[in-house]
Protein backbone atom coordinates (compact mmCIF):
# COMPACT_ATOMS: atom_id res chain seq x y z
CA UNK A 1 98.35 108.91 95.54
CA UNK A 2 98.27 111.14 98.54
CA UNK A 3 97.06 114.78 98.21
CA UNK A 4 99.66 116.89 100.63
CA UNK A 5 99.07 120.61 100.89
CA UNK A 6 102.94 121.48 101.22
CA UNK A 7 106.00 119.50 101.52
CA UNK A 8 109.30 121.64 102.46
CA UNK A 9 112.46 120.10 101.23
CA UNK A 10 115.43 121.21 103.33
CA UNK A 11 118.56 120.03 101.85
CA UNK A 12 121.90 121.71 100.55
CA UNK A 13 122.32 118.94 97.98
CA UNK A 14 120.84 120.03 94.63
CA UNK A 15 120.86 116.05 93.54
CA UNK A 16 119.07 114.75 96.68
CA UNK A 17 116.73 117.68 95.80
CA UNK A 18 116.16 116.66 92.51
CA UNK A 19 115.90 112.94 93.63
CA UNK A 20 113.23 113.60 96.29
CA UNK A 21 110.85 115.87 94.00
CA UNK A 22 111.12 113.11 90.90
CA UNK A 23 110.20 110.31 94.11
CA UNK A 24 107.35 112.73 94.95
CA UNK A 25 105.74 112.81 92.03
CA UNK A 26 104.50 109.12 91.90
CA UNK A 27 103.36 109.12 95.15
CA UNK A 28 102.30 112.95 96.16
CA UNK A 29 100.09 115.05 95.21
CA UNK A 30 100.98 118.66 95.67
CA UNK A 31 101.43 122.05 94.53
CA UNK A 32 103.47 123.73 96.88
CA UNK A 33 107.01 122.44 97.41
CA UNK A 34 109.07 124.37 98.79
CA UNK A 35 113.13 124.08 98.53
CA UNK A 36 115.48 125.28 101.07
CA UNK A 37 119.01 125.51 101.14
CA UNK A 38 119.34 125.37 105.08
CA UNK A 39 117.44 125.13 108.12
CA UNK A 40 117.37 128.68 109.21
CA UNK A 41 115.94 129.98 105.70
CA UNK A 42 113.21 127.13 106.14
CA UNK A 43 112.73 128.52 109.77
CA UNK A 44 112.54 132.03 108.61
CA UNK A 45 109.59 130.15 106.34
CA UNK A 46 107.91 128.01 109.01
CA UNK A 47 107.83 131.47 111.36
CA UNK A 48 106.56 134.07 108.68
CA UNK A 49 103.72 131.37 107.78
CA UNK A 50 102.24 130.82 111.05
CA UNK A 51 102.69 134.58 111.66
CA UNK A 52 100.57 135.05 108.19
CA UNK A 53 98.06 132.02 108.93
CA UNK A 54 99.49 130.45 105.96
CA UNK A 55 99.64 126.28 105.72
CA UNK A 56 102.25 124.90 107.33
CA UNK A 57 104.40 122.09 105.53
CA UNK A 58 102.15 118.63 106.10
CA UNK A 59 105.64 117.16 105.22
CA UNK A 60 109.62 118.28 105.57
CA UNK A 61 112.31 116.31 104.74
CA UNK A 62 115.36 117.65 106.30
CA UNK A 63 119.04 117.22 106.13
CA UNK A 64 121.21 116.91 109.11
CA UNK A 65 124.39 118.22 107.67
CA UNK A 66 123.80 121.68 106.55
CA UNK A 67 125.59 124.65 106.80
CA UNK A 68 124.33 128.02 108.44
CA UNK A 69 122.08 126.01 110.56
CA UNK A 70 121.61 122.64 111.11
CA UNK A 71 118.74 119.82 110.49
CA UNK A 72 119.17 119.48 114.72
CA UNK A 73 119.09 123.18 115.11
CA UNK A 74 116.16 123.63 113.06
CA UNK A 75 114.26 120.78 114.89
CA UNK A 76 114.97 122.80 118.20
CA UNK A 77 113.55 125.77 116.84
CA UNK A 78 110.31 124.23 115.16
CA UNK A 79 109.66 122.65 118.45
CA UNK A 80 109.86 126.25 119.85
CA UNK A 81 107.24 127.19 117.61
CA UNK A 82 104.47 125.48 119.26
CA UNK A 83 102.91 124.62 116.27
CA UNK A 84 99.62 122.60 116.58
CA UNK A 85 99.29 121.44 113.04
CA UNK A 86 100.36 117.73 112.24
CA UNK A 87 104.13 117.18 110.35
CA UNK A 88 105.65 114.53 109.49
CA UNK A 89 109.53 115.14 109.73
CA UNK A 90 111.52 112.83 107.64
CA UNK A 91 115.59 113.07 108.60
CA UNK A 92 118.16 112.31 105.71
CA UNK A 93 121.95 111.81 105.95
CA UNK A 94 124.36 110.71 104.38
CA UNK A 95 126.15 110.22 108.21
CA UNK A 96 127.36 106.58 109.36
CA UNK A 97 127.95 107.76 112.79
CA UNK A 98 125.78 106.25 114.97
CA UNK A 99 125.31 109.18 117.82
CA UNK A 100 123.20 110.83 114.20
CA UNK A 101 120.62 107.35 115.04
CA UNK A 102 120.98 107.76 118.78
CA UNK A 103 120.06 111.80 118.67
CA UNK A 104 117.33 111.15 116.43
CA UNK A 105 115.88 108.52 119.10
CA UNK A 106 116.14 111.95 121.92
CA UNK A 107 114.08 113.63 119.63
CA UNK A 108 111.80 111.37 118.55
CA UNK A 109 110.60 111.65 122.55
CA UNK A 110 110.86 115.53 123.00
CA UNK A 111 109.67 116.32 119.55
CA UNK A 112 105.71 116.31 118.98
CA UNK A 113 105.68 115.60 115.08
CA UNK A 114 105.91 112.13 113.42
CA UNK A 115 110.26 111.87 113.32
CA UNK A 116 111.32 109.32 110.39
CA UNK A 117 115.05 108.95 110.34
CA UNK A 118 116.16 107.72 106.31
CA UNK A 119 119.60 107.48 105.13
CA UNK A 120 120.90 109.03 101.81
CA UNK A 121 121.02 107.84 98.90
CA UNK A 122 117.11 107.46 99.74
CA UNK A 123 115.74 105.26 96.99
CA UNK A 124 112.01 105.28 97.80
CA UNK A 125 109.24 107.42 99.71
CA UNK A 126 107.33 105.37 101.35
CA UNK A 127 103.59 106.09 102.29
CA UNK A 128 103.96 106.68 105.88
CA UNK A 129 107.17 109.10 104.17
CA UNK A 130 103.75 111.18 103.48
CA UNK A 131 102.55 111.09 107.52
CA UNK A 132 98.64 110.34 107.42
CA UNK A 133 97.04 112.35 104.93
CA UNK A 134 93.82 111.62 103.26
CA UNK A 135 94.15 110.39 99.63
CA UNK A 136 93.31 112.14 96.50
CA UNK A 137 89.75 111.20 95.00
């Protein structure tokens, strides 16, 4: 089981919510999740903690489809952040349409975090879901 410090979960689907937190719990250790409704209040989040020298999210699994601001939006604006720390962004959608796969690949290149790209329903969190955090002793 890997210790993480924080995971944020960015998703507007209170089931995929649910589903990812149960997943967590055999693999994950952690006691701050964090649950987000959109990317800009997760932004708002990501800003205000690096602002307050607070950990930032080891771990975000983020939604494409959102309103108010989407998972692409929010990806522009975390990579504004200039944030040193290591994250491991995991993308979910529920999307068939292949430009969502081909935009992910343009990030992937401009985007300095680990990008995983998983379709909904996700069934499984992998390990390397987790990025590469030490385990738990």
């Amino acid at each position: 089981m890997k210790k993480v410090n924080c995971i944020f979960i960015v998703d507007d689907d209170p089931i995929t919510v649910f589903g990812i937190k149960k997943m967590l719990k055999s693999v994950a250790s952690c006691d701050d999740i964090q649950i987000f409704q959109n990317g800009f209040e997760a932004y708002e989040a990501m800003k205000e903690r690096q602002e307050k020298g607070k950990a930032i999210p080891d771990v975000i699994f983020l939604d494409i489809n959102m309103p108010i601001m989407d998972g692409w939006d929010f990806l522009d604006e975390l990579i504004a952040l200039d944030i040193d720390e290591h994250i491991t962004i995991n993308m979910i959608t529920s999307s068939i349409d292949p430009l969502d796969y081909k935009k992910w690949n343009g990030f992937k290149d401009k985007c300095p975090y680990v990008l995983n790209f998983k379709n909904k329903p996700i069934f499984k969190i992998e390990s390397n879901d987790l990025g590469s955090i030490t385990a738990a002793s």
